[in-house]
Protein backbone atom coordinates (compact mmCIF):
# COMPACT_ATOMS: atom_id res chain seq x y z
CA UNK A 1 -0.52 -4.07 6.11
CA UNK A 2 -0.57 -0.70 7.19
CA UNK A 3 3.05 0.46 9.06
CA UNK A 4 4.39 3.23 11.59
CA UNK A 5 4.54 6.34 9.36
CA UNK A 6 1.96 5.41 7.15
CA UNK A 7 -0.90 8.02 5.99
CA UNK A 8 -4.25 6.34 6.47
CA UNK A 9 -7.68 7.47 5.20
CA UNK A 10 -10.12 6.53 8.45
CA UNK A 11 -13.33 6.15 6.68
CA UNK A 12 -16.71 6.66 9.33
CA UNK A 13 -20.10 5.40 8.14
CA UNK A 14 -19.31 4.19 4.88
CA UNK A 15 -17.43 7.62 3.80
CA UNK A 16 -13.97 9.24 4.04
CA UNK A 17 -13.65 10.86 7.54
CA UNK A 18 -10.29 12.24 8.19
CA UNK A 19 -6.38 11.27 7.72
CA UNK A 20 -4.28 10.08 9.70
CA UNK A 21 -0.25 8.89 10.46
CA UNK A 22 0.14 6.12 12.08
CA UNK A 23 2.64 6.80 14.86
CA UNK A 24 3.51 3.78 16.95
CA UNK A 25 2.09 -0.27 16.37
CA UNK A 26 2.41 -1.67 19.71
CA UNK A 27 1.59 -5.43 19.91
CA UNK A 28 -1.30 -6.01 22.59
CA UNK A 29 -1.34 -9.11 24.94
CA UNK A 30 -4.00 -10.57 22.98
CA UNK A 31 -1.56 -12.86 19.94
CA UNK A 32 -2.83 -10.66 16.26
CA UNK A 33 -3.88 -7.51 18.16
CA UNK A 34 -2.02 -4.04 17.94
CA UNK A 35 -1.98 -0.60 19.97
CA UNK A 36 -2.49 1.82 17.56
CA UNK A 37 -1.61 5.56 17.69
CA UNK A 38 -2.82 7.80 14.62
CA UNK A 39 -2.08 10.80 15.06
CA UNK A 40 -5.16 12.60 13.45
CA UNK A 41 -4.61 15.53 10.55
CA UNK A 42 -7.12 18.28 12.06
CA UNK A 43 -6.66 21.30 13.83
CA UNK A 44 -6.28 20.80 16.66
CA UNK A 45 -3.79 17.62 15.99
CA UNK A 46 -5.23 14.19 17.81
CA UNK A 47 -3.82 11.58 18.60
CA UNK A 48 -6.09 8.44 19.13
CA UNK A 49 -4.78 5.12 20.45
CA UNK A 50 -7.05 1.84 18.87
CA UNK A 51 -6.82 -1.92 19.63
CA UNK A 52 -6.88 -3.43 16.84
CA UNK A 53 -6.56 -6.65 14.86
CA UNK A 54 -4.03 -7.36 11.84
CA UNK A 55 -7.25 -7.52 9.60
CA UNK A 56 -8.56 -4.40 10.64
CA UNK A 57 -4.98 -2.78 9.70
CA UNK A 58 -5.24 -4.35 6.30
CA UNK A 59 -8.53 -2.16 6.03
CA UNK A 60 -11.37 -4.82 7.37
CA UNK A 61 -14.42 -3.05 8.23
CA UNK A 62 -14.99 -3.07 11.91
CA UNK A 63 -17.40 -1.07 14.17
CA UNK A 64 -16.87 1.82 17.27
CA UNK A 65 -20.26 2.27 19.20
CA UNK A 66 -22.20 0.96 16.04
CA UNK A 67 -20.66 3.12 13.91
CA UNK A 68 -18.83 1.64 10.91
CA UNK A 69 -14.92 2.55 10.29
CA UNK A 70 -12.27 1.11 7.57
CA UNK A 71 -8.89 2.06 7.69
CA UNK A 72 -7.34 2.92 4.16
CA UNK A 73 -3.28 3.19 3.45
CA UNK A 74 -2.83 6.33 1.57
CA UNK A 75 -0.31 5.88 -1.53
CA UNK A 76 0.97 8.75 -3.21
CA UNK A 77 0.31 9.19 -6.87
CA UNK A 78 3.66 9.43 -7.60
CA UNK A 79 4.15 6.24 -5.98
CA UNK A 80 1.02 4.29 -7.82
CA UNK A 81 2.70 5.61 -10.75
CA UNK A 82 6.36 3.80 -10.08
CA UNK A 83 5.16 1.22 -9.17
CA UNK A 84 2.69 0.77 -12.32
CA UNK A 85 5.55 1.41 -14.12
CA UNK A 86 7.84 -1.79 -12.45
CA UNK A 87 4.75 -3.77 -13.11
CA UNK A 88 4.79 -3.28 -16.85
CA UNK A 89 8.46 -3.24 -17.39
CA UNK A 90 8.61 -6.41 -15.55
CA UNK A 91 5.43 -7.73 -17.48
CA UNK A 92 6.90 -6.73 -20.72
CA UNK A 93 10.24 -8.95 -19.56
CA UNK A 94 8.41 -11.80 -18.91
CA UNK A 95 6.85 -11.74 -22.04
CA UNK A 96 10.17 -11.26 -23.83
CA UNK A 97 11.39 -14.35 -22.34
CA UNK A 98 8.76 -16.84 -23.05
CA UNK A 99 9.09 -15.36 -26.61
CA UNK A 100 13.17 -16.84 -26.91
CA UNK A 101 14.67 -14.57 -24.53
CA UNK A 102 16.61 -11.02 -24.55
CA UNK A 103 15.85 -9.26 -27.83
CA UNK A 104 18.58 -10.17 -30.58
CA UNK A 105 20.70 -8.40 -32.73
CA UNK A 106 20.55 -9.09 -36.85
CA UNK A 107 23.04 -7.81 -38.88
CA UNK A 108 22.10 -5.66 -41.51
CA UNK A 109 25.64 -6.64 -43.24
CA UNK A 110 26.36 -9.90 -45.61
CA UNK A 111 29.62 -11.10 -43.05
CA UNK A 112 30.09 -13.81 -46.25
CA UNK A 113 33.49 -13.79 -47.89
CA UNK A 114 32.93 -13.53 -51.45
């Protein structure tokens, strides 16, 4: 779920609209409902305030005036990369352990006594 400092894509009518930040997540009286402020990246800055529900945050489609809108998190390519990165070097750990654990070391020496 989307968080306070987050960049979000706000997608209108099926395409990308504008970005936002969200600024402040304010729960509303209504249990799985949220205030929230996005402060809109266009000049003139905006900021909007929107009820809306957890799913919504997560990027559910919902509708304003029968228009459709989707709320996207923004993630840095740098930050897809890292974290594709974990994901393999954890993958590749895994993998190492169902095989007999941490690599091993052979000696390339005879350690016989002759």
């Amino acid at each position: 779920m989307a968080k306070t400092d987050d960049i979000v894509l706000i997608h209108v009518d099926n395409k990308p609209g504008f970005y936002a930040r969200i600024e402040e997540m304010v729960p509303d009286a209504k249990p799985g409902w949220w205030h929230v402020s996005l402060l809109v990246l266009t000049f003139p800055l905006q900021v909007f305030t929107w009820i809306l529900d957890e799913y919504q945050i997560e990027g559910a489609d919902f509708t304003m005036g029968g228009t459709p809108i989707r709320m996207e998190e923004v993630v840095s390519p740098v930050e897809t990369e890292r974290i594709e990165k974990e994901k393999l070097e954890k993958e590749r750990m895994q993998k190492m352990r169902q095989e007999g654990g941490a690599p091993k070391v052979i000696s390339l020496q005879d350690r016989r006594k002759k």
